[in-house]
N, C-alpha and C. Protein backbone atom coordinates (compact mmCIF):
# COMPACT_ATOMS: atom_id res chain seq x y z
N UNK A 1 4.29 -20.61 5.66
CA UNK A 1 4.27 -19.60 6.70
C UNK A 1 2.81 -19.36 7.09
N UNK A 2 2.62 -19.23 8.40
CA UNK A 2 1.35 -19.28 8.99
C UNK A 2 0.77 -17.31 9.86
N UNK A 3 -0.13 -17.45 10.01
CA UNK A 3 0.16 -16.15 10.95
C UNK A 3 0.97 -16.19 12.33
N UNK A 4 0.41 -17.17 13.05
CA UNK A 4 1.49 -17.78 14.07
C UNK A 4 3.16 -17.42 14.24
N UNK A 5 3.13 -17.88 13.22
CA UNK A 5 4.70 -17.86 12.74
C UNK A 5 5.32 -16.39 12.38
N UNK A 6 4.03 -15.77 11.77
CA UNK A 6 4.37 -14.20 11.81
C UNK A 6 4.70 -13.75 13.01
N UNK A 7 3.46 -13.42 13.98
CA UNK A 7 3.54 -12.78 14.86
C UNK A 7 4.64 -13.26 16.21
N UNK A 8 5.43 -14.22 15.70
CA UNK A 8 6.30 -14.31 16.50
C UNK A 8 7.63 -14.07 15.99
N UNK A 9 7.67 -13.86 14.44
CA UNK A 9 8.87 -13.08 13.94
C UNK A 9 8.89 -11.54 14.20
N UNK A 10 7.61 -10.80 14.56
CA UNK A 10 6.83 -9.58 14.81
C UNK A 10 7.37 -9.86 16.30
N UNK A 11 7.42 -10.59 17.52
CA UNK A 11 7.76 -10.19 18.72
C UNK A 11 9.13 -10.18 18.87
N UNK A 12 9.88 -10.96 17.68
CA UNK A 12 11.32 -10.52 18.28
C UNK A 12 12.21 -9.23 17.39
N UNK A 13 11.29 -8.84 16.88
CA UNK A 13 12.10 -7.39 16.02
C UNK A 13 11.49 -6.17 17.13
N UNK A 14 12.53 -5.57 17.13
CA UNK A 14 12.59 -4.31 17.75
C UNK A 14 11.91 -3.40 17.21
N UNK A 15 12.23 -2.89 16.34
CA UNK A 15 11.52 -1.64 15.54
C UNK A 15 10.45 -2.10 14.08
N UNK A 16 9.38 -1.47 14.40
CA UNK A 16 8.88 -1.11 12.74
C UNK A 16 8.54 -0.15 12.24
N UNK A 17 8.37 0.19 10.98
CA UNK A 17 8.12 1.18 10.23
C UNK A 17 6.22 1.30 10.10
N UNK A 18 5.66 2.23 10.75
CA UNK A 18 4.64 2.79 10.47
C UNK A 18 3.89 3.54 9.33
N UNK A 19 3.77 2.85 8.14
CA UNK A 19 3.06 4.01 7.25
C UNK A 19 1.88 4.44 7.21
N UNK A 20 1.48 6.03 7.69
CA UNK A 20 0.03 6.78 7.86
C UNK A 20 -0.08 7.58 6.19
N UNK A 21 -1.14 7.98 6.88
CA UNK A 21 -1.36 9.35 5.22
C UNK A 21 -2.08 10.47 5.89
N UNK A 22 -0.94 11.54 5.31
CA UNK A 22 -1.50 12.99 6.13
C UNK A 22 -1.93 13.39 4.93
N UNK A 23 -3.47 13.75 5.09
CA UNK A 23 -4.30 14.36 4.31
C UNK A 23 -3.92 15.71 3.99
N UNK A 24 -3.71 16.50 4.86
CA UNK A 24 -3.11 18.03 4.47
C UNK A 24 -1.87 17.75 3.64
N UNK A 25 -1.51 17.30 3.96
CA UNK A 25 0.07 17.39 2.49
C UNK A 25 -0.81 16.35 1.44
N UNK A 26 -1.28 15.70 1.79
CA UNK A 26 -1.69 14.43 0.67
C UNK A 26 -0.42 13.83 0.55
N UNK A 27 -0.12 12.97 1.42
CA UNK A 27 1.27 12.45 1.34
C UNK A 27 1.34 11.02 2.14
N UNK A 28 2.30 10.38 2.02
CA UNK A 28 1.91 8.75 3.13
C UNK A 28 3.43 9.33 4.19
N UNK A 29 3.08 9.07 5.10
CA UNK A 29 4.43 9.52 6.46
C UNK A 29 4.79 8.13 6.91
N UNK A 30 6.27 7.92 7.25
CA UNK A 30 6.63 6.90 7.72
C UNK A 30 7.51 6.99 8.83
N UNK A 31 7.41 6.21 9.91
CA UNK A 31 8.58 6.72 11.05
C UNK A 31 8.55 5.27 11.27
N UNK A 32 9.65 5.00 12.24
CA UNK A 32 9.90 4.07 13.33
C UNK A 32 9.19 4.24 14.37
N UNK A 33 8.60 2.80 14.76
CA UNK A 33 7.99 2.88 16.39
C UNK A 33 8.71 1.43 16.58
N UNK A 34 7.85 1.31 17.94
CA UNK A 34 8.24 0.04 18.90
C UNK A 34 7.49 -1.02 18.09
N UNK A 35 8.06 -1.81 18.09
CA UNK A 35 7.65 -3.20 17.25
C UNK A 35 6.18 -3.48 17.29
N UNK A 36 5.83 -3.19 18.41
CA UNK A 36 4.93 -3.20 18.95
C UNK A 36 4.34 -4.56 19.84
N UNK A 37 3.44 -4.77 20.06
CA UNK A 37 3.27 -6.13 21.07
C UNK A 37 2.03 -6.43 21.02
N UNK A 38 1.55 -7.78 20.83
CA UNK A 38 0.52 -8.56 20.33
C UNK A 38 -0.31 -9.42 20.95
N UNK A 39 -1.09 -8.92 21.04
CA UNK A 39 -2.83 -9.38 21.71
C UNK A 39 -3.11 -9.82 20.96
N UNK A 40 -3.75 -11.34 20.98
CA UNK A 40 -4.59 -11.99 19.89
C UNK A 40 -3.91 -11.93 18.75
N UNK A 41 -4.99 -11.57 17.38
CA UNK A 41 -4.43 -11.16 16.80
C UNK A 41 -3.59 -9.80 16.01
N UNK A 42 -3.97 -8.67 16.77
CA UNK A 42 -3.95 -7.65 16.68
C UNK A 42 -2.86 -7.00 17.25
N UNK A 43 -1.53 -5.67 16.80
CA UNK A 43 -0.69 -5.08 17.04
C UNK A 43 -1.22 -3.93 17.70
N UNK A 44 -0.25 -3.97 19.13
CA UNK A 44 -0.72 -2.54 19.84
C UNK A 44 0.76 -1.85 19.53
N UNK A 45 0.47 -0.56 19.39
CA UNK A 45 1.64 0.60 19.34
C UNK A 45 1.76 1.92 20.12
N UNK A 46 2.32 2.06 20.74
CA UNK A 46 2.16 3.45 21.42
C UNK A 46 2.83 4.30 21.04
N UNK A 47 2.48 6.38 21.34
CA UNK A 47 3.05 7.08 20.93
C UNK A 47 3.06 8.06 21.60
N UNK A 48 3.13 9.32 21.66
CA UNK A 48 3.12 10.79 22.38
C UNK A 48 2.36 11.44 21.67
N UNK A 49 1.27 11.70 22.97
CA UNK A 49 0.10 12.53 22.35
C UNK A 49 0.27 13.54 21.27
N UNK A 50 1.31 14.22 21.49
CA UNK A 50 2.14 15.80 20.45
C UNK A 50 2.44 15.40 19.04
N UNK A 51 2.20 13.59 19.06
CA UNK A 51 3.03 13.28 17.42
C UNK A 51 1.98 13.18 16.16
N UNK A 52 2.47 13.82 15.47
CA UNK A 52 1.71 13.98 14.19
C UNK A 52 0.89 12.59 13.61
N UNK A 53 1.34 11.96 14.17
CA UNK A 53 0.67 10.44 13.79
C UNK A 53 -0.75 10.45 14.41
N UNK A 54 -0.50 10.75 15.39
CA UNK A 54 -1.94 10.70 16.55
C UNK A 54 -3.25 11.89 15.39
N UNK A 55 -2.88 12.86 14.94
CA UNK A 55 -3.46 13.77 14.61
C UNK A 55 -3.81 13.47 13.16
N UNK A 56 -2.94 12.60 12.58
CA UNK A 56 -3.01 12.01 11.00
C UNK A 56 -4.13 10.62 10.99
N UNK A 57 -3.91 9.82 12.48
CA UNK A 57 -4.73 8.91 12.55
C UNK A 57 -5.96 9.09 12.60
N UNK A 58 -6.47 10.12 13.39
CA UNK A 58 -7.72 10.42 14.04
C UNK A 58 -7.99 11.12 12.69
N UNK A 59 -7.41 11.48 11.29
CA UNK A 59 -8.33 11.77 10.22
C UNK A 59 -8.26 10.24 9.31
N UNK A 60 -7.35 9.45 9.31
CA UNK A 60 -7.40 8.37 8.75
C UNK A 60 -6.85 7.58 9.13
N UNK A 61 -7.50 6.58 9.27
CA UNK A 61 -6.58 5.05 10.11
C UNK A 61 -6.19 3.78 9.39
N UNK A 62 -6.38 4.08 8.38
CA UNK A 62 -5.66 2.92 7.30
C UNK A 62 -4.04 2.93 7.76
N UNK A 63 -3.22 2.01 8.19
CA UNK A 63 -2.36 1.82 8.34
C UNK A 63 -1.39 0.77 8.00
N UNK A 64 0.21 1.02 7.49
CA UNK A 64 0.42 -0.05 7.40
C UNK A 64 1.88 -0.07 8.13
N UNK A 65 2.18 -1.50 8.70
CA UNK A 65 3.60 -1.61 9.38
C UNK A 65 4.45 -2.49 8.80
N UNK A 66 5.43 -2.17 8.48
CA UNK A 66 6.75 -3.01 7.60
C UNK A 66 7.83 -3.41 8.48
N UNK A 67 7.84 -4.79 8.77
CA UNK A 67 8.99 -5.26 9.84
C UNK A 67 9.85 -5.74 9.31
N UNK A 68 11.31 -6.11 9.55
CA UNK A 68 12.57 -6.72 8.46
C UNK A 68 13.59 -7.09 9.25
N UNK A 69 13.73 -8.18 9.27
CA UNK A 69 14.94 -8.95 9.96
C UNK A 69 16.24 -9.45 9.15
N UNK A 70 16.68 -10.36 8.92
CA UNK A 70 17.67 -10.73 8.54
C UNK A 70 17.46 -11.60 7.41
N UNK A 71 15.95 -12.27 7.62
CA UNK A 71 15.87 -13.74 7.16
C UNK A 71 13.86 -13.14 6.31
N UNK A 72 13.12 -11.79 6.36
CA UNK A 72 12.45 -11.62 5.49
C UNK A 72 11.77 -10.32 5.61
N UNK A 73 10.75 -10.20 5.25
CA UNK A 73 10.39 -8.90 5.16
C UNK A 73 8.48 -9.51 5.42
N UNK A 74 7.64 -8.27 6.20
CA UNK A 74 6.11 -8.54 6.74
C UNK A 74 6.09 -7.20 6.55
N UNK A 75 4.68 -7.42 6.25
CA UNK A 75 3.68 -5.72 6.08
C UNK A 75 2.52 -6.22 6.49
N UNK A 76 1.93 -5.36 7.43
CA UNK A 76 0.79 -5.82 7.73
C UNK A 76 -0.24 -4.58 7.94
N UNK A 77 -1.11 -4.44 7.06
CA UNK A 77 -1.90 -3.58 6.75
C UNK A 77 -3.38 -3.77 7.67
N UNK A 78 -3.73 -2.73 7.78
CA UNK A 78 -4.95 -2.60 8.70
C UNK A 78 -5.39 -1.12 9.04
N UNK A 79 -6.26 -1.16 10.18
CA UNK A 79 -6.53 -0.21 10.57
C UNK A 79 -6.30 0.18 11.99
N UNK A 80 -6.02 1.62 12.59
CA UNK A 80 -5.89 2.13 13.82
C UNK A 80 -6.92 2.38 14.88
N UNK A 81 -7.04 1.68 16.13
CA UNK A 81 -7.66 2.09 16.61
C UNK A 81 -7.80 3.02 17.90
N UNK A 82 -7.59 3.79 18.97
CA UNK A 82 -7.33 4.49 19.57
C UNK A 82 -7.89 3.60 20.77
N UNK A 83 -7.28 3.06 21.95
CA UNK A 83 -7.38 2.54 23.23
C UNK A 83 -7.64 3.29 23.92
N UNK A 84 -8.57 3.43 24.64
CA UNK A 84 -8.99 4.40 26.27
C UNK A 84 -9.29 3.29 27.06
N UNK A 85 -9.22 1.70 27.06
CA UNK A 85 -9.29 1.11 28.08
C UNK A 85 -8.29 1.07 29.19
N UNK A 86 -8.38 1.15 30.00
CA UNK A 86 -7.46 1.68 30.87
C UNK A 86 -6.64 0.37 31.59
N UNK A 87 -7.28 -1.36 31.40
CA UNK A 87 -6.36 -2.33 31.97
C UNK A 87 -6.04 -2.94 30.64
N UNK A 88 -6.02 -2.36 29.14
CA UNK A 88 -5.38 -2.57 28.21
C UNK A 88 -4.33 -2.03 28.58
N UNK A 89 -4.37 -0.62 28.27
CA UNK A 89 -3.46 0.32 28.44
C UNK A 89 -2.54 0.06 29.78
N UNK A 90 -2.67 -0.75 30.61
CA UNK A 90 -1.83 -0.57 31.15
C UNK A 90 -1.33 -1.75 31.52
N UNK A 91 -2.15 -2.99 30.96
CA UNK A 91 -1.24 -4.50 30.20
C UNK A 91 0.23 -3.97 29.26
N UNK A 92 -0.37 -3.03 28.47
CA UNK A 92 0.23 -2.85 27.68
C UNK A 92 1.97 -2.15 28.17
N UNK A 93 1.84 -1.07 29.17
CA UNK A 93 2.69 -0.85 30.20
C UNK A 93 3.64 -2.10 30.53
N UNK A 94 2.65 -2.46 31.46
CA UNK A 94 3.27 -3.85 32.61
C UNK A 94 4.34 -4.78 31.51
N UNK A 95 3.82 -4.97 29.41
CA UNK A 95 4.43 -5.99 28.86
C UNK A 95 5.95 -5.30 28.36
N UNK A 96 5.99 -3.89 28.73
CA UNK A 96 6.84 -2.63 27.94
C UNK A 96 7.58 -1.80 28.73
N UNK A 97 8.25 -2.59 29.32
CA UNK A 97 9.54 -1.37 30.51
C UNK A 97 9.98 -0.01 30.21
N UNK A 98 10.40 -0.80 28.62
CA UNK A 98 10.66 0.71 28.13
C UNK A 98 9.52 2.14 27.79
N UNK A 99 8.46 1.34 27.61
CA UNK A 99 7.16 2.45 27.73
C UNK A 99 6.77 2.87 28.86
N UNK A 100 6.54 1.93 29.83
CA UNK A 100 6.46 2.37 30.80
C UNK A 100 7.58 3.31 31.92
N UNK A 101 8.54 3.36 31.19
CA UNK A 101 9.42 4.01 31.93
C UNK A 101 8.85 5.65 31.38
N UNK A 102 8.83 5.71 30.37
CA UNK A 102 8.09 6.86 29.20
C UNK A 102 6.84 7.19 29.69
N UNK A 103 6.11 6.58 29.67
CA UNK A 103 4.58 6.96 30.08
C UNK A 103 4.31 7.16 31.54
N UNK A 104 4.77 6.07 32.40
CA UNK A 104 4.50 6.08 33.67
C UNK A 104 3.59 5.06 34.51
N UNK A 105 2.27 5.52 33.80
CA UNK A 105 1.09 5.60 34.41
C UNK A 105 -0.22 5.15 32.83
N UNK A 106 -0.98 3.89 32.59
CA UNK A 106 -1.84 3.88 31.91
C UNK A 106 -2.85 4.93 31.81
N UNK A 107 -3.12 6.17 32.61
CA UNK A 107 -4.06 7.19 33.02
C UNK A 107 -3.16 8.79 32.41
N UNK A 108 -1.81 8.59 31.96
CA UNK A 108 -1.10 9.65 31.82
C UNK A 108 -1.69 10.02 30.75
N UNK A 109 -1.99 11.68 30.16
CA UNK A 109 -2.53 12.18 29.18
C UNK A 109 -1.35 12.28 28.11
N UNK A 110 -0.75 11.65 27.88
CA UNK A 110 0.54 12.09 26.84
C UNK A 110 0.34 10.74 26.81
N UNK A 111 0.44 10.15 26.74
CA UNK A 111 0.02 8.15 26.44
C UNK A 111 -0.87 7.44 25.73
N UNK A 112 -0.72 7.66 24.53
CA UNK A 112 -1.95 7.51 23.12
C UNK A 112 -1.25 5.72 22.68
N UNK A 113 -2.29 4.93 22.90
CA UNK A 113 -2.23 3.41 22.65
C UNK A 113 -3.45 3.17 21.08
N UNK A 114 -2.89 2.79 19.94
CA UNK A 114 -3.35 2.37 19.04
C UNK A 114 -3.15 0.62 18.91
N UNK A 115 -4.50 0.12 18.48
CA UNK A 115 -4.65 -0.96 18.04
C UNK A 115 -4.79 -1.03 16.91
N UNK A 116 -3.97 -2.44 16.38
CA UNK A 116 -4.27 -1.94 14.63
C UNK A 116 -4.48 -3.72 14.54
N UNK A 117 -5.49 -3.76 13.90
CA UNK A 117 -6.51 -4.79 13.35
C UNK A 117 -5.55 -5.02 11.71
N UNK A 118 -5.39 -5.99 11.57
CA UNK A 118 -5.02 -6.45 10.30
C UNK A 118 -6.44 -6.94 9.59
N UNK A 119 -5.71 -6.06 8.47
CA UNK A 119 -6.43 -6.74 7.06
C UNK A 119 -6.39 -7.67 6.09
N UNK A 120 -4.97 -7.26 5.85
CA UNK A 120 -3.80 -8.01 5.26
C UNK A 120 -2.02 -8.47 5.91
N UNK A 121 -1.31 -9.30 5.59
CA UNK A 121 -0.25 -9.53 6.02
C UNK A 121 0.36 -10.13 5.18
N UNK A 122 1.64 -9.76 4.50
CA UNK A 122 2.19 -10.39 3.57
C UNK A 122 3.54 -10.34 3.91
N UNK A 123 4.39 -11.85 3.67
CA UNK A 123 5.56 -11.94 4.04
C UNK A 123 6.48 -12.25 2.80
N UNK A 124 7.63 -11.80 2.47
CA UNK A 124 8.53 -12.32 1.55
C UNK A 124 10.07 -12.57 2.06
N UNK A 125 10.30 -13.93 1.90
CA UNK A 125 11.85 -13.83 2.45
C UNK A 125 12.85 -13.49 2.40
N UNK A 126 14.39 -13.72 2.61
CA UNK A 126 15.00 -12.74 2.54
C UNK A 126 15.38 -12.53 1.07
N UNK A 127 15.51 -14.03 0.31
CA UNK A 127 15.98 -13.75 -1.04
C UNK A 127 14.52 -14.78 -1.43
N UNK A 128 13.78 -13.54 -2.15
CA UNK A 128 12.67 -13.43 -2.83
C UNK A 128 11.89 -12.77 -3.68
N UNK A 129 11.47 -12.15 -4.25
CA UNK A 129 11.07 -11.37 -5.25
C UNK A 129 9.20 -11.12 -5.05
N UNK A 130 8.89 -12.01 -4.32
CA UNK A 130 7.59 -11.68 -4.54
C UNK A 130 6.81 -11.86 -2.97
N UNK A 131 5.45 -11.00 -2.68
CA UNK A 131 5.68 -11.49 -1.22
C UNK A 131 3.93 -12.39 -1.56
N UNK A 132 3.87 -13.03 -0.15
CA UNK A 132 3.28 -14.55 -0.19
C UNK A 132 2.24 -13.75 0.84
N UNK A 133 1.24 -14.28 0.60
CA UNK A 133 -0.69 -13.50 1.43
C UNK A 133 -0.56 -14.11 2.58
N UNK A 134 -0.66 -13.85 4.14
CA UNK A 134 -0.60 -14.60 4.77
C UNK A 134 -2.38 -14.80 5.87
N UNK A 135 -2.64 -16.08 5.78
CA UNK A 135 -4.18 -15.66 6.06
C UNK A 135 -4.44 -15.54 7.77
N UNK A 136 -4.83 -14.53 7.92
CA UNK A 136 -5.48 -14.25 9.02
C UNK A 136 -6.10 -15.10 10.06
């Protein structure tokens, strides 16, 4: 398994699991987002300015995302970065109907775009026990 090969098991899953760490509880938070969608090598994710994630990120951006299909399991650890480019942000739109139906507008103030830079990526299949480093 290659990264290649990741990030295109990463474009056809719908949802992943986001894990942050909110410093005030001292705790790791996990939700569902949009799979997200992939520049280079790097995962963009979007969210609503109001969500606790946005406010957990901007104190720590270590992040990690857990995707799972049928056939294995990816985590891909990294960090968050906060987008204000504005023909990212709104690539990012144009690749996302469903966001853009949500957001509108790349310029809308409720429209918080994170980039998350991998560090690590590790995949294990479906019947496996251990997961495999995948290099960058």
């Amino acid at each position: 398994m290659n990264y290649s090969e990741i990030k295109e098991i990463i474009s056809k899953v719908s949802i992943g699991y986001l894990a942050t760490y909110d410093l005030d509880r001292e705790t790791p938070r996990v939700r569902a987002v949009d799979a997200g969608t992939i520049y280079g090598d790097c995962i963009y994710v979007s969210t609503f300015h109001t969500s606790n994630k946005v406010r957990e990120l901007d104190r720590c951006n270590s992040v990690e995302i857990f995707y799972s299909d049928e056939k294995c399991q990816i985590r891909v650890a990294g960090e968050a970065e906060k987008i204000d480019d504005l023909s990212i942000r709104e690539r990012f739109l144009e690749d996302n109907s469903v966001m853009k139906n949500m957001f509108s507008s790349a310029d809308n103030d409720i429209y918080i775009l994170y980039k998350v830079t991998p560090r690590q990526v590790r995949y294990m299949p479906e019947i496996g026990d251990e997961y495999e480093e995948i290099v960058i």
